[in-house]
C-alpha atoms as a PDB file:
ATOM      1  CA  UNK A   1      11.705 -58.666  -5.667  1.00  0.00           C
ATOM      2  CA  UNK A   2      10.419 -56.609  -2.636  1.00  0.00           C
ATOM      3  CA  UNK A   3      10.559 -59.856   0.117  1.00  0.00           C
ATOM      4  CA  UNK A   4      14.385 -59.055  -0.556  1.00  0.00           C
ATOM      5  CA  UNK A   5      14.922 -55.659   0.451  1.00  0.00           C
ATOM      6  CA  UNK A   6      15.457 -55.233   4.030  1.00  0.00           C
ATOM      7  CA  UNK A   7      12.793 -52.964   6.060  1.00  0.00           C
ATOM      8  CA  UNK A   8      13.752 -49.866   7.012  1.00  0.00           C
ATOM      9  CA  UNK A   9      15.082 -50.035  10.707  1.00  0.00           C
ATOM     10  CA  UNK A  10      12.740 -47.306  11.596  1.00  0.00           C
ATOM     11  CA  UNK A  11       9.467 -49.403  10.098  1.00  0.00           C
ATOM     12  CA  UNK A  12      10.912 -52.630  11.944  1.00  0.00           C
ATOM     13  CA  UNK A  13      10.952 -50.472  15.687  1.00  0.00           C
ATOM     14  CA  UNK A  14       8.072 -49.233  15.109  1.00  0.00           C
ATOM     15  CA  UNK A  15       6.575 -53.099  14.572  1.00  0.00           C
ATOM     16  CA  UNK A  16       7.665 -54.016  17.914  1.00  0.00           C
ATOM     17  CA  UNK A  17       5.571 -56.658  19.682  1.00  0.00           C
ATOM     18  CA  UNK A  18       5.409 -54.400  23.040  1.00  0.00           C
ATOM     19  CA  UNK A  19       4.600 -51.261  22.583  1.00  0.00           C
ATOM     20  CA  UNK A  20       6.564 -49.415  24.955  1.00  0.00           C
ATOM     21  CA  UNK A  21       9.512 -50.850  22.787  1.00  0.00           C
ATOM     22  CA  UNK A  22       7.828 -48.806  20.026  1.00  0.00           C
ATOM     23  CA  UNK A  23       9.355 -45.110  19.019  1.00  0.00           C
ATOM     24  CA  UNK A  24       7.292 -42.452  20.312  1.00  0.00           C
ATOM     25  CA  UNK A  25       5.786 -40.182  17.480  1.00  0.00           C
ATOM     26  CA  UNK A  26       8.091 -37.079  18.501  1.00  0.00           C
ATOM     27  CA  UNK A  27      10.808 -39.351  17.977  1.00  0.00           C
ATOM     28  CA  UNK A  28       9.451 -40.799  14.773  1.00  0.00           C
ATOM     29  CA  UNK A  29       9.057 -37.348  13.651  1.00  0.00           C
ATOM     30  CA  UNK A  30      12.336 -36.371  14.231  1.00  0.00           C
ATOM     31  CA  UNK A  31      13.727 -39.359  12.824  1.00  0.00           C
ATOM     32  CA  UNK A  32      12.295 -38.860   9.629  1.00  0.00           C
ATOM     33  CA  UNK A  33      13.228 -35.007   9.507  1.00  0.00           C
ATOM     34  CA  UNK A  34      17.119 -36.553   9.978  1.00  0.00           C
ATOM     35  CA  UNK A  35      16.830 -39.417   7.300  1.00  0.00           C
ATOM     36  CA  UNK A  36      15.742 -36.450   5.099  1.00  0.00           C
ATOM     37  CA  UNK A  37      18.209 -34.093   5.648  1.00  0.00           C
ATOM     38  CA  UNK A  38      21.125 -37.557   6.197  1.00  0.00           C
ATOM     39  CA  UNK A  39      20.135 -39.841   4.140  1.00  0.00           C
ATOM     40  CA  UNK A  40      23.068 -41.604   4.084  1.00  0.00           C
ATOM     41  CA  UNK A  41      21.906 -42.825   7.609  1.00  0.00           C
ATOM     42  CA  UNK A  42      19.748 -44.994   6.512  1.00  0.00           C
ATOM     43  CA  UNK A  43      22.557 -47.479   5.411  1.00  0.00           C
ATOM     44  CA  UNK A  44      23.294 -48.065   9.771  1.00  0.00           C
ATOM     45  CA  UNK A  45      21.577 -50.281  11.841  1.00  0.00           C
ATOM     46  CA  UNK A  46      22.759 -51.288  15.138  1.00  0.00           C
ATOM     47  CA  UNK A  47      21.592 -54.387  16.504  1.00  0.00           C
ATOM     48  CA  UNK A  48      20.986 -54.270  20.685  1.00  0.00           C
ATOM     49  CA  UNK A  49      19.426 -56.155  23.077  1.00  0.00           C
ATOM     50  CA  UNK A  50      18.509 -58.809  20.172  1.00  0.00           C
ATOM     51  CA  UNK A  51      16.478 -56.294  18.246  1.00  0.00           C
ATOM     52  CA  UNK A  52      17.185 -53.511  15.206  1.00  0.00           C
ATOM     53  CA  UNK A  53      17.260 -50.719  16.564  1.00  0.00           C
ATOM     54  CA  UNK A  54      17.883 -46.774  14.771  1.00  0.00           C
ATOM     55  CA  UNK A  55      20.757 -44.828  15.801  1.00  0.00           C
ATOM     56  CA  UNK A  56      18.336 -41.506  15.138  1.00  0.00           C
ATOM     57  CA  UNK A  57      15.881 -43.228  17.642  1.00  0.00           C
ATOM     58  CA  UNK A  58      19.076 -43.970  20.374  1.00  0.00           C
ATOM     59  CA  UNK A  59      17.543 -42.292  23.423  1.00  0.00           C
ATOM     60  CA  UNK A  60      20.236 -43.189  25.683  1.00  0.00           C
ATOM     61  CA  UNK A  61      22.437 -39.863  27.454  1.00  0.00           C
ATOM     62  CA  UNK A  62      26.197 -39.447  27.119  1.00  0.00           C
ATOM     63  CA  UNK A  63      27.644 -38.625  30.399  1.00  0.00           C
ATOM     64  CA  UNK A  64      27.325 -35.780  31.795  1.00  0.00           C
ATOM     65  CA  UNK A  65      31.169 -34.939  32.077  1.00  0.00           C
ATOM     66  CA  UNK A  66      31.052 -34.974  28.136  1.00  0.00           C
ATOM     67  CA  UNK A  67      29.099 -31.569  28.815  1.00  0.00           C
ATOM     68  CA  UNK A  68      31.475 -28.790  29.111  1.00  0.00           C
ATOM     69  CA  UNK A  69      28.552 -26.485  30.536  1.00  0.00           C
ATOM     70  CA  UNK A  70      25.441 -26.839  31.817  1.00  0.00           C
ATOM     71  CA  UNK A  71      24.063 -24.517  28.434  1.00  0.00           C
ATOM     72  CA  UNK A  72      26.077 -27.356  26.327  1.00  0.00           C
ATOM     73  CA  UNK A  73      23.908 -30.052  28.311  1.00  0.00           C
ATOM     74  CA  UNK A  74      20.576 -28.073  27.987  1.00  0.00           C
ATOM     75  CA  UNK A  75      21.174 -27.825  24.317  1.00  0.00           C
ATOM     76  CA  UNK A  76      21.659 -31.718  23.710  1.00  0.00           C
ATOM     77  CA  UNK A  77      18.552 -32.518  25.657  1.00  0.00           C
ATOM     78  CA  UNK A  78      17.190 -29.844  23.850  1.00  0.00           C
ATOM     79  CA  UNK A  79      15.922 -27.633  25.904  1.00  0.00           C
ATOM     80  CA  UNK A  80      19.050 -24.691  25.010  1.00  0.00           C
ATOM     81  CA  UNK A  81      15.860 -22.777  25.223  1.00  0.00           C
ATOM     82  CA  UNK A  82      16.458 -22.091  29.129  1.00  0.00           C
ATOM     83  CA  UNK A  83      19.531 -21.710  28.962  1.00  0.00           C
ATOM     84  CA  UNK A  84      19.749 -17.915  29.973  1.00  0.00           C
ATOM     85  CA  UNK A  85      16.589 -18.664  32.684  1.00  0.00           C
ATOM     86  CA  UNK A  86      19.476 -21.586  34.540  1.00  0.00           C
ATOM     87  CA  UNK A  87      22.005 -18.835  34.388  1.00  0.00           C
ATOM     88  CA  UNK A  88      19.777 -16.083  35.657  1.00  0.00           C
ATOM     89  CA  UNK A  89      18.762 -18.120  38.488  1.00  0.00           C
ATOM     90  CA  UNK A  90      22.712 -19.363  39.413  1.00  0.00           C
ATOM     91  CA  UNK A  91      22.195 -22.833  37.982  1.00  0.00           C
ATOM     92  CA  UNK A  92      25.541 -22.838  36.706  1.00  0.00           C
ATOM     93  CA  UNK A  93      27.278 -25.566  37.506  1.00  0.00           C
ATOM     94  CA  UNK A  94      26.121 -29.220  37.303  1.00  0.00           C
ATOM     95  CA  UNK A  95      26.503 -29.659  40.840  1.00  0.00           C
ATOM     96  CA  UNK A  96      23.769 -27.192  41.080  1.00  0.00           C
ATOM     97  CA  UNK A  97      21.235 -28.452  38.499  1.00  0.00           C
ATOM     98  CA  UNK A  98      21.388 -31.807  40.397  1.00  0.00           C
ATOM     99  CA  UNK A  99      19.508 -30.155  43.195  1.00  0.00           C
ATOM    100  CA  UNK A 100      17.059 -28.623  40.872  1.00  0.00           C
ATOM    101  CA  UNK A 101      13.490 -29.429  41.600  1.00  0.00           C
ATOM    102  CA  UNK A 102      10.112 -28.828  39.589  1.00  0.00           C
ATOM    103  CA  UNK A 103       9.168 -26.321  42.041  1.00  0.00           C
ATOM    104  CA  UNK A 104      12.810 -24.527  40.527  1.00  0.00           C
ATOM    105  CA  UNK A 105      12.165 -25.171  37.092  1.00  0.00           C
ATOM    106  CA  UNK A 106       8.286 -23.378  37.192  1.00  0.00           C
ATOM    107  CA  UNK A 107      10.290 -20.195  38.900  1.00  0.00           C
ATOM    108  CA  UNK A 108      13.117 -19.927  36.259  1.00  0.00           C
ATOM    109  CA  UNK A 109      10.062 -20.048  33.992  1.00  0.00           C
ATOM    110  CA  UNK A 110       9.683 -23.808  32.454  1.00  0.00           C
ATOM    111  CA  UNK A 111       5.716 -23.629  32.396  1.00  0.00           C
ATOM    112  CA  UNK A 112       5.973 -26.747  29.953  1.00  0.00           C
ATOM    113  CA  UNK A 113       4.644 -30.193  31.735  1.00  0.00           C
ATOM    114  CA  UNK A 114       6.585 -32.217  29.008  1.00  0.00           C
ATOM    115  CA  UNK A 115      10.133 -29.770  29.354  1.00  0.00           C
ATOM    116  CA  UNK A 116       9.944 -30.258  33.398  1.00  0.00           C
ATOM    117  CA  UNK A 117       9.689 -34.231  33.083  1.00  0.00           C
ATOM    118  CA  UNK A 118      12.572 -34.004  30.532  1.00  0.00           C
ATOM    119  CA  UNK A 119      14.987 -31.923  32.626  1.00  0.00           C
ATOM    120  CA  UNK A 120      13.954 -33.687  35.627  1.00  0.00           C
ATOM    121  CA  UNK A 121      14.249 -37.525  33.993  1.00  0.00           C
ATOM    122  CA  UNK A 122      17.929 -35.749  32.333  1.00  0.00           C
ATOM    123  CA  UNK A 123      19.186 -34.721  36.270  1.00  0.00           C
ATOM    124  CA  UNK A 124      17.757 -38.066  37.512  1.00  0.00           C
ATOM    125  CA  UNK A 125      20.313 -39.843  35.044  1.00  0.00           C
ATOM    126  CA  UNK A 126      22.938 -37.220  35.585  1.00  0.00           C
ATOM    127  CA  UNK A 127      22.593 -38.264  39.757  1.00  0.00           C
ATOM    128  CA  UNK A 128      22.860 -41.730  38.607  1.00  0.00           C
ATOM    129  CA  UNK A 129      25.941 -41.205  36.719  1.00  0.00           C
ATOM    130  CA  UNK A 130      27.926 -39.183  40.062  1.00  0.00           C
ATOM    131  CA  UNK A 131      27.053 -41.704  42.313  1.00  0.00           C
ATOM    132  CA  UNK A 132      30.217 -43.341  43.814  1.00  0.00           C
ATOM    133  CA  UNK A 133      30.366 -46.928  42.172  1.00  0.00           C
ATOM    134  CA  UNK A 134      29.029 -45.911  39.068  1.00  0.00           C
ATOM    135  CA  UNK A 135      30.558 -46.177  35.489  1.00  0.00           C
ATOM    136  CA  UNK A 136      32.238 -42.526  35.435  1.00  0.00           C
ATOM    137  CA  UNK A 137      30.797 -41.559  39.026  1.00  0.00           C
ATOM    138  CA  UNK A 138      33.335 -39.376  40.645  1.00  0.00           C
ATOM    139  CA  UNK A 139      31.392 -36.445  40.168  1.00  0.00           C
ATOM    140  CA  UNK A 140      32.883 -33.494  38.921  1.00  0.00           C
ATOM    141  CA  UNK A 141      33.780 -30.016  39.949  1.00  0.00           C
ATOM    142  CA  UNK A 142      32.055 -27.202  39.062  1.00  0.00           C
ATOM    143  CA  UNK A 143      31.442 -25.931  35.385  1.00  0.00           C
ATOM    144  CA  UNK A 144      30.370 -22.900  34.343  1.00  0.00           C
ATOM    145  CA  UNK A 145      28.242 -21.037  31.953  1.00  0.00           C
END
């Protein structure tokens, strides 16, 4: 009987009441392109903040000392894309790319809106995480390409 088959975790965060609880439709996308090629991920579901929720949908960032470059860190918020335009323009150590503003990202050559807001929200979190006080925020010395 089909009442007793759980949902699929993705269908169930994508019926969230509020909407901005809801899985954008990149991220849907790319959920479903990782259930196909994993589909032994459909058998996890973590439950958070009282509500299913689909590790391939987990937006939250490690920290940034898990990076072992600032290329490595560019890759996993994929955008390994720039990676040669941050090293070109001496943003080569995360110390660095914290002080990075919009204005830096259109002359290294991120044209893309949507890639500027995504570096910029990534470095925002990365601040976050050095502050003194914070979980892990003792900064870190320099890394490099």
């Amino acid at each position: 009987d089909y009442r007793h088959v759980p949902p699929c975790p993705l269908m169930l965060d994508c019926w969230q009441k509020d909407r901005n609880a809801r899985p954008r439709f990149p991220q849907v996308v790319s959920a479903l392109d990782k259930m196909i090629r994993h589909p032994a991920s459909l058998k996890i579901v973590a439950w958070e903040n009282s509500r299913a929720s689909h590790p391939l949908l987990d937006q939250r960032q490690p920290h940034y000392s898990a990076f072992g470059s600032v290329g490595e860190w560019l890759r996993a918020i994929k955008k390994g894309r720039y990676e040669e335009s941050f090293a070109a323009a001496g943003f080569a150590s995360f110390e660095l790319v914290s002080q990075i503003s919009a204005e830096d990202l259109l002359r290294i050559g991120v044209a893309l809106v949507s890639h500027q807001k995504k570096i910029l929200a990534s470095v925002h979190h990365m601040k976050s995480q050095a502050k003194p006080g914070a979980p892990g925020g003792k900064g870190r010395p320099a890394t490099q390409y």
